[in-house]
N, C-alpha and C. Protein backbone atom coordinates (compact mmCIF):
# COMPACT_ATOMS: atom_id res chain seq x y z
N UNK A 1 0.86 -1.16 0.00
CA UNK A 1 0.00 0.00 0.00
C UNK A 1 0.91 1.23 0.00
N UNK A 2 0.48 2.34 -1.05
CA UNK A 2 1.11 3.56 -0.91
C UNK A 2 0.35 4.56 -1.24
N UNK A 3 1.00 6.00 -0.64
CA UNK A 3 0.34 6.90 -1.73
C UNK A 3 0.78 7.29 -3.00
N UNK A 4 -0.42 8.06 -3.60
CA UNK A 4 0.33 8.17 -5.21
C UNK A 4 -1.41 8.91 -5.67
N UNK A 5 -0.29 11.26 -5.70
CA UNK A 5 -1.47 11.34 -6.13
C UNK A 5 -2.39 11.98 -5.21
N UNK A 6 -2.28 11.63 -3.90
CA UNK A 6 -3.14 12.06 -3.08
C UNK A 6 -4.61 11.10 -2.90
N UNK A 7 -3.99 10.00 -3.39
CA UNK A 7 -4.90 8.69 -3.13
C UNK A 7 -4.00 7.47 -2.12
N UNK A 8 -4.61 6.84 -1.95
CA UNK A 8 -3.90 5.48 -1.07
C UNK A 8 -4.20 4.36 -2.37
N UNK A 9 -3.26 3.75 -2.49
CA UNK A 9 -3.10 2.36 -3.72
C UNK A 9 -2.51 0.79 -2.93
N UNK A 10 -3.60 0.32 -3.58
CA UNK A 10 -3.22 -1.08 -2.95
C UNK A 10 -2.89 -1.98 -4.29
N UNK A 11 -1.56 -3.13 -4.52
CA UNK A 11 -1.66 -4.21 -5.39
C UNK A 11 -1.93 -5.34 -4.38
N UNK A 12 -2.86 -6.29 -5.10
CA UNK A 12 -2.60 -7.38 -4.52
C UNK A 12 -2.45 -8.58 -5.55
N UNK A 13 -2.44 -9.29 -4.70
CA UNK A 13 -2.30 -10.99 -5.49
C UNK A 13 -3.29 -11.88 -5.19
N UNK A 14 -4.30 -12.06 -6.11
CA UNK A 14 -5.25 -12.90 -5.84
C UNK A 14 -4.74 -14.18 -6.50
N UNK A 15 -4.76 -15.14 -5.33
CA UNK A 15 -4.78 -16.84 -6.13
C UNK A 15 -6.45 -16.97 -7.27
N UNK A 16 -5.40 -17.74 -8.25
CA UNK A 16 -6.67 -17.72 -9.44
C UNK A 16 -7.48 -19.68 -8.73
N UNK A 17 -8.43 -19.33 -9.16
CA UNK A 17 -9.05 -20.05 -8.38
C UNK A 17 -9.18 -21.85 -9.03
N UNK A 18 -9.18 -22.71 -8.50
CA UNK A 18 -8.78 -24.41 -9.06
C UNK A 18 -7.46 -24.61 -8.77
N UNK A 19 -7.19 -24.62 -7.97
CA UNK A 19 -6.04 -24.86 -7.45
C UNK A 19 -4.72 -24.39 -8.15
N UNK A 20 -5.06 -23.82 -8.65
CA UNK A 20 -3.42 -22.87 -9.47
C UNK A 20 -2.87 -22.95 -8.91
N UNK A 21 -1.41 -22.81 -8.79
CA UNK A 21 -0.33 -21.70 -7.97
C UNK A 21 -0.22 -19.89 -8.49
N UNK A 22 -1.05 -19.85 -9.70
CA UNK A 22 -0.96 -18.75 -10.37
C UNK A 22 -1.74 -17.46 -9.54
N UNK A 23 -1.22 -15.82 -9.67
CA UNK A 23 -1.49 -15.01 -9.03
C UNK A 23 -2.42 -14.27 -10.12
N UNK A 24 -3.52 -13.37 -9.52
CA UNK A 24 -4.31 -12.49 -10.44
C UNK A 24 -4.05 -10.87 -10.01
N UNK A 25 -3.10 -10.39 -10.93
CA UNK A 25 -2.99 -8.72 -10.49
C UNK A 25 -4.22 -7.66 -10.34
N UNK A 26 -4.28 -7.34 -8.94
CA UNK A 26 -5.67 -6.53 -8.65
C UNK A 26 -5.24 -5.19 -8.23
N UNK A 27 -5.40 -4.34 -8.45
CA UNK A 27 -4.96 -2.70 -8.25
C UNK A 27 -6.70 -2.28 -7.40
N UNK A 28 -6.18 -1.73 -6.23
CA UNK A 28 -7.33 -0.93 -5.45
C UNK A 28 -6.79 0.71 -5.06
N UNK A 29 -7.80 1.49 -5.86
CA UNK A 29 -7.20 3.51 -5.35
C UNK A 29 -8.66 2.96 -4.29
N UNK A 30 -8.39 4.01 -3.16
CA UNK A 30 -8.39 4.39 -2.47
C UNK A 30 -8.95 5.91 -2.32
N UNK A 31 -9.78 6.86 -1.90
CA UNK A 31 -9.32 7.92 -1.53
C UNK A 31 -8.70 7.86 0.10
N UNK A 32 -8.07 9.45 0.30
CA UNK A 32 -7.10 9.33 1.40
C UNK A 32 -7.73 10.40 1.86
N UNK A 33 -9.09 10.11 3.03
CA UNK A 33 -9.47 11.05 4.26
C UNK A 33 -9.05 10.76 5.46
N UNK A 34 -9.00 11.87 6.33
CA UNK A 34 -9.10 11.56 7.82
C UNK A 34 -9.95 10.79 8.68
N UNK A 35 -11.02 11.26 7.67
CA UNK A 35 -12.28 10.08 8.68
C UNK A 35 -12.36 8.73 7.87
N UNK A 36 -11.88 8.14 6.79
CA UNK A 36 -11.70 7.14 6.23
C UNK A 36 -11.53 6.77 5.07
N UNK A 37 -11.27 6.05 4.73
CA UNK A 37 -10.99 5.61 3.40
C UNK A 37 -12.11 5.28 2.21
N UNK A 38 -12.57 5.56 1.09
CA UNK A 38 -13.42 4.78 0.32
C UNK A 38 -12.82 4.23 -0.48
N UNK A 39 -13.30 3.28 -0.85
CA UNK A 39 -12.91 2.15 -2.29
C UNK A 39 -13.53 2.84 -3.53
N UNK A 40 -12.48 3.83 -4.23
CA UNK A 40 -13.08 4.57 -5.29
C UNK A 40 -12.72 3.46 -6.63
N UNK A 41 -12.02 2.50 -7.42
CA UNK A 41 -11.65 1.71 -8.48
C UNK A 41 -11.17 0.40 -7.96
N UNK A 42 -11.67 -0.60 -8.75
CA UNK A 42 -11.31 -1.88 -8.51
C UNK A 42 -10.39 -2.27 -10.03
N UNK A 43 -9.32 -3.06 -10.27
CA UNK A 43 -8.97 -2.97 -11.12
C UNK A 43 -8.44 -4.90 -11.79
N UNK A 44 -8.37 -5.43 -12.39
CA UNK A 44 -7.76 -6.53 -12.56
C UNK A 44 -6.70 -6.71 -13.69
N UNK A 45 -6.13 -7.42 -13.19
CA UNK A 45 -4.78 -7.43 -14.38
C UNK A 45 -4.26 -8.85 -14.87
N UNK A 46 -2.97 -8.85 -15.28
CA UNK A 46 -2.98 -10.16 -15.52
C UNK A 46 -2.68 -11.27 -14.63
N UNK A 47 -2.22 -12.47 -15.41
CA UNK A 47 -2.38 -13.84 -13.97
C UNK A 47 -0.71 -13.74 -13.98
N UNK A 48 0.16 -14.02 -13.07
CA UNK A 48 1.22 -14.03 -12.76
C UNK A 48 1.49 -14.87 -12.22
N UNK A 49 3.06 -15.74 -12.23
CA UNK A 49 3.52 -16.76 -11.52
C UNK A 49 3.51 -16.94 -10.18
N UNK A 50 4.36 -15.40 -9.91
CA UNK A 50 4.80 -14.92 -8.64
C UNK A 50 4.01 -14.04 -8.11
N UNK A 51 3.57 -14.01 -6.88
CA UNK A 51 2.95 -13.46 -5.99
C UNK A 51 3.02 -11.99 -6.26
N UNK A 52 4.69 -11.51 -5.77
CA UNK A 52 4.98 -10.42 -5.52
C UNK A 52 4.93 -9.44 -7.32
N UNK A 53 5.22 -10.57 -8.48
CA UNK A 53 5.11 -9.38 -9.45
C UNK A 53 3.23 -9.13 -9.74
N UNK A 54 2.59 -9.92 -9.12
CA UNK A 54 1.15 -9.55 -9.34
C UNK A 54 1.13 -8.66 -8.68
N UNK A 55 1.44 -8.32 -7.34
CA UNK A 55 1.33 -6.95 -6.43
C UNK A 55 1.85 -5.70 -7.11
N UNK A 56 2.94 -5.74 -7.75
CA UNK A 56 3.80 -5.00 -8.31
C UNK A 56 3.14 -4.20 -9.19
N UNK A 57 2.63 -5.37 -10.46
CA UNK A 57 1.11 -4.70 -11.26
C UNK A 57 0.08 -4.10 -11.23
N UNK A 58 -0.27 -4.97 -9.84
CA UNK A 58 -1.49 -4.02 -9.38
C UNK A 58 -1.55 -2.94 -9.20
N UNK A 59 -0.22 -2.45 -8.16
CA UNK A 59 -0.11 -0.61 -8.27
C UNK A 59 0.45 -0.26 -9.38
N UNK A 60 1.04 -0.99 -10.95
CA UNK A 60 0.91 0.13 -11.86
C UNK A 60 -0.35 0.24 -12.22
N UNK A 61 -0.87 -0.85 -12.23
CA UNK A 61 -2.54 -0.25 -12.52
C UNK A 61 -3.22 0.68 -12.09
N UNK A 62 -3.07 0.41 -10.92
CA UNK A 62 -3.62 2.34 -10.12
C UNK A 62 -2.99 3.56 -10.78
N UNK A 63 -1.26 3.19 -10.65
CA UNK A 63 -1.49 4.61 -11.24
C UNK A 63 -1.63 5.18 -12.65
N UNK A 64 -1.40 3.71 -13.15
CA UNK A 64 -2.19 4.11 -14.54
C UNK A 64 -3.09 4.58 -14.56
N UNK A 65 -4.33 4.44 -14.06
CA UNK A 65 -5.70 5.10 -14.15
C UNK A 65 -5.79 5.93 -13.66
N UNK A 66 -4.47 6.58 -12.26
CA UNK A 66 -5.07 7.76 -11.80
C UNK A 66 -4.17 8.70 -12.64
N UNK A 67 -3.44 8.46 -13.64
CA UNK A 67 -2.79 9.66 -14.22
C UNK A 67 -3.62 9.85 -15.47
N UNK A 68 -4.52 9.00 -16.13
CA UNK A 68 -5.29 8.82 -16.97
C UNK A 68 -6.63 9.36 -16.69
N UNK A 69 -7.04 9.55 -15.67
CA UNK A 69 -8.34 9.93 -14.77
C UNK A 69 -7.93 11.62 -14.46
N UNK A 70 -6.61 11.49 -13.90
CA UNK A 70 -5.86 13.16 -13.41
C UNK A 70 -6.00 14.32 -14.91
N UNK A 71 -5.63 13.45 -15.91
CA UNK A 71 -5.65 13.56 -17.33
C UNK A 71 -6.84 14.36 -17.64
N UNK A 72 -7.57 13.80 -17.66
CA UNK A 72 -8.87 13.84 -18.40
C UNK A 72 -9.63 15.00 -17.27
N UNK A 73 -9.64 15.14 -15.94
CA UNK A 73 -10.08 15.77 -15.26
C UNK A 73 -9.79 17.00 -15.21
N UNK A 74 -8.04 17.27 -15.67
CA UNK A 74 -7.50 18.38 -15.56
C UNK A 74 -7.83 18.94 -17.01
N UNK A 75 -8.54 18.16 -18.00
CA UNK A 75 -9.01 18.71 -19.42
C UNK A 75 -10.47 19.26 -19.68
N UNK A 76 -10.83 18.39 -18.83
CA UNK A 76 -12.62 18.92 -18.87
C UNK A 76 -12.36 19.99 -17.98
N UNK A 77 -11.52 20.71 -16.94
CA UNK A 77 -11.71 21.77 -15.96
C UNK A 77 -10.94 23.11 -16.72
N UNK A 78 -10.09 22.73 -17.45
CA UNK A 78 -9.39 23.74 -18.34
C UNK A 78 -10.39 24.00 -19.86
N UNK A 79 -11.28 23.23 -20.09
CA UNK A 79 -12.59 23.27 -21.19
C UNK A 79 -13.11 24.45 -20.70
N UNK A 80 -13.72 24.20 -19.49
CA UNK A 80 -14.55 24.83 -18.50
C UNK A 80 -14.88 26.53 -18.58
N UNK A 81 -13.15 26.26 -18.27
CA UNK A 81 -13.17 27.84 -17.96
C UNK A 81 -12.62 28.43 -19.11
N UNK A 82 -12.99 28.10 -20.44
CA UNK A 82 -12.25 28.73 -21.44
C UNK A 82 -13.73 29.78 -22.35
């Protein structure tokens, strides 16, 4: 878990399910309040051998979407006021 952004980002590693050993890359943003956290994006990625590079993925996935999301937000607000 980190920040990135002014969000909190989680990767994890989901075991794929039938007995695999294989990992499923899951990216969770976060917003980052004082009074708590919400689960703003759920994300899935690919299946991975290793545990730790599914985690790894998962937070580029976050911040893929939040620079892609930051993107697009900072374009419709600069539309705005033109």
């Amino acid at each position: 878990m980190e920040e990135y952004k002014g969000y909190v980002i989680l990767g994890r590693a989901q075991i794929v399910p039938g007995g695999s050993t294989e990992f499923r890359a899951q990216g969770i943003v976060f917003t980052n309040n004082p009074e708590g956290s919400v689960r703003i994006k759920h994300i899935e990625g690919h299946v991975f051998k290793s545990q730790r590079a599914a985690e790894k993925e998962g937070l580029q996935l976050c911040k893929e979407w939040l620079d892609k999301s930051s993107d697009f937000s900072r374009a419709r607000l600069g539309r705005r006021r033109q």
